[in-house]
PDB file of N, CA and C in Angstrom:
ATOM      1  N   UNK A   1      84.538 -33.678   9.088  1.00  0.00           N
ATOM      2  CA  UNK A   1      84.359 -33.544  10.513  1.00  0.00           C
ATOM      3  C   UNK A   1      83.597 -34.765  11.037  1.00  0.00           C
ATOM      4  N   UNK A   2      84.074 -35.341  11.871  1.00  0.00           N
ATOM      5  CA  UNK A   2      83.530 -36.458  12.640  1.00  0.00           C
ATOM      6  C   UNK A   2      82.984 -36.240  14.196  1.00  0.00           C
ATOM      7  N   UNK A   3      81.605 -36.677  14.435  1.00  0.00           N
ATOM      8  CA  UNK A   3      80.629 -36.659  15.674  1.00  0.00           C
ATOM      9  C   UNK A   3      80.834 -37.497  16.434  1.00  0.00           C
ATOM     10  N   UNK A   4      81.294 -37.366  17.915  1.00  0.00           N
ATOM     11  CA  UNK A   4      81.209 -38.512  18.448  1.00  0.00           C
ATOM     12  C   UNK A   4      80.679 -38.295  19.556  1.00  0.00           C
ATOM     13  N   UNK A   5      79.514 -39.364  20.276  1.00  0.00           N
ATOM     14  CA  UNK A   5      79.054 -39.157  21.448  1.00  0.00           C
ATOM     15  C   UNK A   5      79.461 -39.214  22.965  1.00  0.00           C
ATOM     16  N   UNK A   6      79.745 -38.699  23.593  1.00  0.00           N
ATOM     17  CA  UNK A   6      79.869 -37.999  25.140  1.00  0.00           C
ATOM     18  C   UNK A   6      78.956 -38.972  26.098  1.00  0.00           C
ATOM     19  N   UNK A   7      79.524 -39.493  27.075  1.00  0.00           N
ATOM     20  CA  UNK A   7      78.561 -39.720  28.259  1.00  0.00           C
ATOM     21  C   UNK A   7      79.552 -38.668  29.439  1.00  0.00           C
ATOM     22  N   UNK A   8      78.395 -37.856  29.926  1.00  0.00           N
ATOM     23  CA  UNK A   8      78.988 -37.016  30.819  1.00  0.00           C
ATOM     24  C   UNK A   8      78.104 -37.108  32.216  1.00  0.00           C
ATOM     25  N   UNK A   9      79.138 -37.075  33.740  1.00  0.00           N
ATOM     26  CA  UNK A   9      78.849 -37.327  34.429  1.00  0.00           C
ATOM     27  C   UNK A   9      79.163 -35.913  35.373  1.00  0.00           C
ATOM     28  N   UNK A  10      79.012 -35.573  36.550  1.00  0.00           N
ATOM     29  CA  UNK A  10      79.332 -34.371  37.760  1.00  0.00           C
ATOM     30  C   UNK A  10      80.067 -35.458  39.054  1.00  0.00           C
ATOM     31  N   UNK A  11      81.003 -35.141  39.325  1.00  0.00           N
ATOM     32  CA  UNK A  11      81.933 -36.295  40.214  1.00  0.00           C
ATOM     33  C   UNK A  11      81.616 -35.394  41.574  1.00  0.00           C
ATOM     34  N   UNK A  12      80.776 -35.715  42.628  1.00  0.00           N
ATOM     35  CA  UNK A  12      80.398 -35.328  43.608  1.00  0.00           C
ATOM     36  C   UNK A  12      81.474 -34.983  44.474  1.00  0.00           C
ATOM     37  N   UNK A  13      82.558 -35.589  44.507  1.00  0.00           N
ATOM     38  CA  UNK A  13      83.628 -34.848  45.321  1.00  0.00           C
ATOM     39  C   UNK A  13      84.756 -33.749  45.141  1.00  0.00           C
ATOM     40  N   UNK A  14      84.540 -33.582  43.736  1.00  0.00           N
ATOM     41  CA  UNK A  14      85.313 -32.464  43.547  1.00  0.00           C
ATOM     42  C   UNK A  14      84.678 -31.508  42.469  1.00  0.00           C
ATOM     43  N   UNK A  15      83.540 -31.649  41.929  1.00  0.00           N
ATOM     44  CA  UNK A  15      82.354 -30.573  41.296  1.00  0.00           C
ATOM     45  C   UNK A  15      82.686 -30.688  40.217  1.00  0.00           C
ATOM     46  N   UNK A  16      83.705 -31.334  39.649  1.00  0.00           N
ATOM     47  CA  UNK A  16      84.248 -31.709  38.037  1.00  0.00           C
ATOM     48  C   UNK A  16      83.101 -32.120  36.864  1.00  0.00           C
ATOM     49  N   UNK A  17      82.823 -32.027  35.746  1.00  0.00           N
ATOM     50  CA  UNK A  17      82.571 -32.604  35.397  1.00  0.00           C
ATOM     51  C   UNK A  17      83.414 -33.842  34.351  1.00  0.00           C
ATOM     52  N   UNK A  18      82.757 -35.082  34.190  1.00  0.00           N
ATOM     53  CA  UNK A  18      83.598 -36.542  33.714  1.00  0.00           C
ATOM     54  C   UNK A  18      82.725 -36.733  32.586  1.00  0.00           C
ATOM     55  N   UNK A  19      83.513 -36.939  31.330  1.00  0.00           N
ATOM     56  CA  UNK A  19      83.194 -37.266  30.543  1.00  0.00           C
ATOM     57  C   UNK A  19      84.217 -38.446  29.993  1.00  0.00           C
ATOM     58  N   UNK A  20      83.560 -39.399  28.894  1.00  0.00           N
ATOM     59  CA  UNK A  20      84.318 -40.618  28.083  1.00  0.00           C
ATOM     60  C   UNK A  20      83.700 -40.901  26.917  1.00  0.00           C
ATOM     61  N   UNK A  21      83.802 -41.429  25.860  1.00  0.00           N
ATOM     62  CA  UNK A  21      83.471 -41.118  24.456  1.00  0.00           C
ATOM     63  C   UNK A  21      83.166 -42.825  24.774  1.00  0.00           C
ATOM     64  N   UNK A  22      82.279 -43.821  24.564  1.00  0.00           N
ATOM     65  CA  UNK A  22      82.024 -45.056  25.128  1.00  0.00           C
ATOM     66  C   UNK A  22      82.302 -45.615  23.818  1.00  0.00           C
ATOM     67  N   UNK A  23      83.176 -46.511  24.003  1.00  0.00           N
ATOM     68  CA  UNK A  23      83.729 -47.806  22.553  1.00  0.00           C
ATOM     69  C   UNK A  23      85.199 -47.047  21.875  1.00  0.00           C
ATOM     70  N   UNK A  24      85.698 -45.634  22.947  1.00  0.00           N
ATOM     71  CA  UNK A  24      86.544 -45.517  22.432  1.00  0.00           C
ATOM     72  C   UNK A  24      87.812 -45.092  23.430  1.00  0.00           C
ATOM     73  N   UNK A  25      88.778 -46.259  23.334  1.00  0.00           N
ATOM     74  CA  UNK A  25      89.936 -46.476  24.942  1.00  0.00           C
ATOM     75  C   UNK A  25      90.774 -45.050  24.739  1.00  0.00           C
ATOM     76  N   UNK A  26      90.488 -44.673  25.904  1.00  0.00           N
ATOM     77  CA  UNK A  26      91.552 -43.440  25.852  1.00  0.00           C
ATOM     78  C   UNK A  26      90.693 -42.103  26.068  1.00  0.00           C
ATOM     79  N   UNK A  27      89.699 -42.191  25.505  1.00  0.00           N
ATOM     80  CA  UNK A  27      88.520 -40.771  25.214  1.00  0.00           C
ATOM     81  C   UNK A  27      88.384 -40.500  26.341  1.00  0.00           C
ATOM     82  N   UNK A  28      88.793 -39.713  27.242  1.00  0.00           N
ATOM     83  CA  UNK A  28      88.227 -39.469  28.676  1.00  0.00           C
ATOM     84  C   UNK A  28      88.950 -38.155  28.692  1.00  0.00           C
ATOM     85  N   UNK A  29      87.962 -37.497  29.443  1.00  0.00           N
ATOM     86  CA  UNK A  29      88.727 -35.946  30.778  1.00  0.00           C
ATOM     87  C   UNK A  29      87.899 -35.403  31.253  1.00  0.00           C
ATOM     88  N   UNK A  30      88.244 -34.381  31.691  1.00  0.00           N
ATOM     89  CA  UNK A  30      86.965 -33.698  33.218  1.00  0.00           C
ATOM     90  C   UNK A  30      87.504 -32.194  32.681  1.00  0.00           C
ATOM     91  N   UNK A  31      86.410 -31.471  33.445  1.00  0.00           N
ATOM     92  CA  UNK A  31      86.659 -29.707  33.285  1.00  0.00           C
ATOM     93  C   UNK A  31      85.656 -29.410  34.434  1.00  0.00           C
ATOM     94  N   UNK A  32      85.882 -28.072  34.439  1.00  0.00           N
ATOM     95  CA  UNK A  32      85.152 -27.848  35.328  1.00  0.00           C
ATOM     96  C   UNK A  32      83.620 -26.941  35.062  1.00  0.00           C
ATOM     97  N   UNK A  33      83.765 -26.928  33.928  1.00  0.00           N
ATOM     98  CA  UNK A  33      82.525 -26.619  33.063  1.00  0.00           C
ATOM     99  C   UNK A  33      82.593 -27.647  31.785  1.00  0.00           C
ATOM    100  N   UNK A  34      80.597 -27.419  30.977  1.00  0.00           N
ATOM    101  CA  UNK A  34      80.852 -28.025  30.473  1.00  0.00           C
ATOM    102  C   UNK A  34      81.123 -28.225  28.917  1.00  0.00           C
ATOM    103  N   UNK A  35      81.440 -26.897  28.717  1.00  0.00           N
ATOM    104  CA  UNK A  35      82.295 -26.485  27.312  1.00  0.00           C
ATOM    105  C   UNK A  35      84.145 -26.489  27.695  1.00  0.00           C
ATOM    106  N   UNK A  36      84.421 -27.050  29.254  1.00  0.00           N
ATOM    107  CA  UNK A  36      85.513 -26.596  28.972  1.00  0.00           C
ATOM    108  C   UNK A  36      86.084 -28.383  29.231  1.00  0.00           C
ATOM    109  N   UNK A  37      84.920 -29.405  29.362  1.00  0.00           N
ATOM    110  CA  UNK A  37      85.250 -30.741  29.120  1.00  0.00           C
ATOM    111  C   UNK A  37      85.178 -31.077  27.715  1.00  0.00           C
ATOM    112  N   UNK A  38      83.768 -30.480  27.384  1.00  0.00           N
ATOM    113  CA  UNK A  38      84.106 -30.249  25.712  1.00  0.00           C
ATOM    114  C   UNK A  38      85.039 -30.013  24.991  1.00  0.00           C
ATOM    115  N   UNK A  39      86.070 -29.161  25.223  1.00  0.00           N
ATOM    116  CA  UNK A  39      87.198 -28.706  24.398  1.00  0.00           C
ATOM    117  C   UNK A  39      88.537 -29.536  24.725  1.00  0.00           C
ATOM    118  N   UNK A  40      88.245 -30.100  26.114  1.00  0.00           N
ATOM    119  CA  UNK A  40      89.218 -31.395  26.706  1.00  0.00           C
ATOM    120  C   UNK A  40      88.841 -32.817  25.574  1.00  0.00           C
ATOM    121  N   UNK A  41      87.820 -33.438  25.365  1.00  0.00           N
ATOM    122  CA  UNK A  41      87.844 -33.866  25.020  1.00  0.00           C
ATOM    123  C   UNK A  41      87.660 -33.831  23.273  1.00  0.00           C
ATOM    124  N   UNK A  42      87.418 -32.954  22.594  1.00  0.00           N
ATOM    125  CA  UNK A  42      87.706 -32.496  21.482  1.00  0.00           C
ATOM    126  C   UNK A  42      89.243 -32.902  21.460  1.00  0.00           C
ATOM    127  N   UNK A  43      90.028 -32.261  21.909  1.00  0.00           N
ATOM    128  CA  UNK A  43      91.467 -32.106  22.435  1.00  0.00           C
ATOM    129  C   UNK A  43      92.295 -34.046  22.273  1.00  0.00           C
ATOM    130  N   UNK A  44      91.587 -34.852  23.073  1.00  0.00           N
ATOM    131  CA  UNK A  44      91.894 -35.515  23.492  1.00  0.00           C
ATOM    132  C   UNK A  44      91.778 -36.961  21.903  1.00  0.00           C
ATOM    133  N   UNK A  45      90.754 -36.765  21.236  1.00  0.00           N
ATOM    134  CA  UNK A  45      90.249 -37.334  20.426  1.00  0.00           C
ATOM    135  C   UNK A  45      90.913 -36.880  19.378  1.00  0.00           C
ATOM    136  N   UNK A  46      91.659 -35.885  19.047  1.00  0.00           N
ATOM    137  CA  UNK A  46      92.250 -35.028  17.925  1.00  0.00           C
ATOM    138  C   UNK A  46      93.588 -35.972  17.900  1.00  0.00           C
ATOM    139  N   UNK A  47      93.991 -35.966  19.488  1.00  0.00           N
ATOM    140  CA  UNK A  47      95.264 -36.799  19.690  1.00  0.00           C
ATOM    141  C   UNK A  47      95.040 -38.224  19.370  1.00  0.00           C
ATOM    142  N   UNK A  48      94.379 -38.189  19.757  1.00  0.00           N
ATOM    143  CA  UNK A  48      94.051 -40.016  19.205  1.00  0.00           C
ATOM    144  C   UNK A  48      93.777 -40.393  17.952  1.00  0.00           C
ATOM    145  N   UNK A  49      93.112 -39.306  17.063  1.00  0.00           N
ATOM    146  CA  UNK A  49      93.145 -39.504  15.193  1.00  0.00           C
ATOM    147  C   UNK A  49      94.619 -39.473  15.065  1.00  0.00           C
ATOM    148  N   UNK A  50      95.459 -38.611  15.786  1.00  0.00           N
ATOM    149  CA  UNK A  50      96.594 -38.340  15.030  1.00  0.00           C
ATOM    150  C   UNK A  50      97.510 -39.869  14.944  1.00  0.00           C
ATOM    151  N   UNK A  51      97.155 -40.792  15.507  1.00  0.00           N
ATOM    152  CA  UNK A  51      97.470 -41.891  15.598  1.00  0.00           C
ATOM    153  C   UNK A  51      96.627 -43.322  14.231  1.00  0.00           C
ATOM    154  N   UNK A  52      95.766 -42.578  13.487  1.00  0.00           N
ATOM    155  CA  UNK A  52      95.472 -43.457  12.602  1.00  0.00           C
ATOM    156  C   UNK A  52      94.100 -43.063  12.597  1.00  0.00           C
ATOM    157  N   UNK A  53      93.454 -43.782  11.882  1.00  0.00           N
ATOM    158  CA  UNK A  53      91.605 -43.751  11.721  1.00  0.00           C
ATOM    159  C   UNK A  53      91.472 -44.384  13.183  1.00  0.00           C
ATOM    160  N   UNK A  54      90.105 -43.938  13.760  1.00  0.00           N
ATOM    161  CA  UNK A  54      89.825 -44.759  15.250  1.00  0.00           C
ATOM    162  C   UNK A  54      88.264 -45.424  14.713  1.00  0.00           C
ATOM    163  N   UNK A  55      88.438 -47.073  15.107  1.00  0.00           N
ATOM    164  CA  UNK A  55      87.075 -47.492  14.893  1.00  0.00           C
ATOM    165  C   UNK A  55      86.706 -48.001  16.262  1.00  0.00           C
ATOM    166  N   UNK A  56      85.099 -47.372  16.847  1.00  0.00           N
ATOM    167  CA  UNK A  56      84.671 -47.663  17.959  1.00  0.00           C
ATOM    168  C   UNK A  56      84.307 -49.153  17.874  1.00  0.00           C
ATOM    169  N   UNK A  57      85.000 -49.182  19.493  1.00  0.00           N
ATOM    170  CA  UNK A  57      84.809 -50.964  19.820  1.00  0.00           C
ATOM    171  C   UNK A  57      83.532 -51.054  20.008  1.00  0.00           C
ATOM    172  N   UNK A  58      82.456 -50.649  20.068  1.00  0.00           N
ATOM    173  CA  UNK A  58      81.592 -50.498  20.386  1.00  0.00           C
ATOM    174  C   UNK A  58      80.280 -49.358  20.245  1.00  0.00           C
ATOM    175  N   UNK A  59      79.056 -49.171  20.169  1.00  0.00           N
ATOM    176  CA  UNK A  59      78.268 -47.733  19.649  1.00  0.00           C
ATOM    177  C   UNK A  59      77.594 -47.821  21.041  1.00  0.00           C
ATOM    178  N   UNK A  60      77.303 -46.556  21.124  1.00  0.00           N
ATOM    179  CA  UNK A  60      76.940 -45.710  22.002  1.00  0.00           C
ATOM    180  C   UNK A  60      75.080 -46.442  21.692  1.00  0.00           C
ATOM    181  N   UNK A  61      74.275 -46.781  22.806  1.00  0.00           N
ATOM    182  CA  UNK A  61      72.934 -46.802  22.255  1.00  0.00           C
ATOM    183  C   UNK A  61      71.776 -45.607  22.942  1.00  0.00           C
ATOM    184  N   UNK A  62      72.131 -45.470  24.321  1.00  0.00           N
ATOM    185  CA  UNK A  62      71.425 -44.400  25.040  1.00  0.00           C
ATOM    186  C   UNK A  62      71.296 -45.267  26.696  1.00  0.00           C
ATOM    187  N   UNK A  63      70.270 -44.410  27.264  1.00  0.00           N
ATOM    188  CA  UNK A  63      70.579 -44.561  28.485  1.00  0.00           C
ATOM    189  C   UNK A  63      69.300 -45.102  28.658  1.00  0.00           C
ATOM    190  N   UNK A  64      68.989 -45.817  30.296  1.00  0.00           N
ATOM    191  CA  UNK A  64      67.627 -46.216  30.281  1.00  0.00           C
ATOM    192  C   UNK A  64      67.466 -46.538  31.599  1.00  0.00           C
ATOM    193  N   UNK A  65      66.035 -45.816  31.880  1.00  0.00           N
ATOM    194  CA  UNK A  65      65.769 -46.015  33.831  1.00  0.00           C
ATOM    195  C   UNK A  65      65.382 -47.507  34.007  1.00  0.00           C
ATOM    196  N   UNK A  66      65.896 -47.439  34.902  1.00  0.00           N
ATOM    197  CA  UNK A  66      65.515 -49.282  35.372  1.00  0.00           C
ATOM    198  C   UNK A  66      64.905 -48.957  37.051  1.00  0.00           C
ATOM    199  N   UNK A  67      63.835 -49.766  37.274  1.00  0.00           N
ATOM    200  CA  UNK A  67      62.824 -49.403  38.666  1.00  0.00           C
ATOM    201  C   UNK A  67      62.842 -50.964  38.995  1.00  0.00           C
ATOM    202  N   UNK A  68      63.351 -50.967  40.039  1.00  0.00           N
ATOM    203  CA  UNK A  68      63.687 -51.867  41.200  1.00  0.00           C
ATOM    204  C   UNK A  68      62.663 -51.772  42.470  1.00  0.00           C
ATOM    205  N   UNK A  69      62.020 -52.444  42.669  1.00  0.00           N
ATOM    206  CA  UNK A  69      61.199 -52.784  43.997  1.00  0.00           C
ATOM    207  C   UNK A  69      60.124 -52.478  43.975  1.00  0.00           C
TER     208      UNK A  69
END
């Protein structure tokens, strides 16, 4: 079983939540909860192994406040 990290967002105009798996093209979908973006993108990443091993272009490092003014 392979872990992969989530950046998940709430899209203000339609109450969705957005998620994308970062360093990996294609990893994306929305739900409207957030076990049911979870299982979208579970979903979505399953399809994309089925296409070969996937190596991220990139790693996930974390997030970080930045203060301006």
């Amino acid at each position: 079983m392979r872990m992969f990290t989530a950046v998940i967002e709430r899209c203000p105009e339609t109450g969705l939540y957005v998620g994308y798996v970062p360093g990996l093209p294609g990893a994306h979908s929305q739900g409207q909860t957030i076990d049911e973006l979870n299982a979208n993108l579970a979903e979505v990443i399953e399809m994309l192994l089925q296409d070969g091993e996937l190596e991220l272009e990139s790693e996930f490092v974390g997030t970080q406040t930045v203060q301006v003014g």
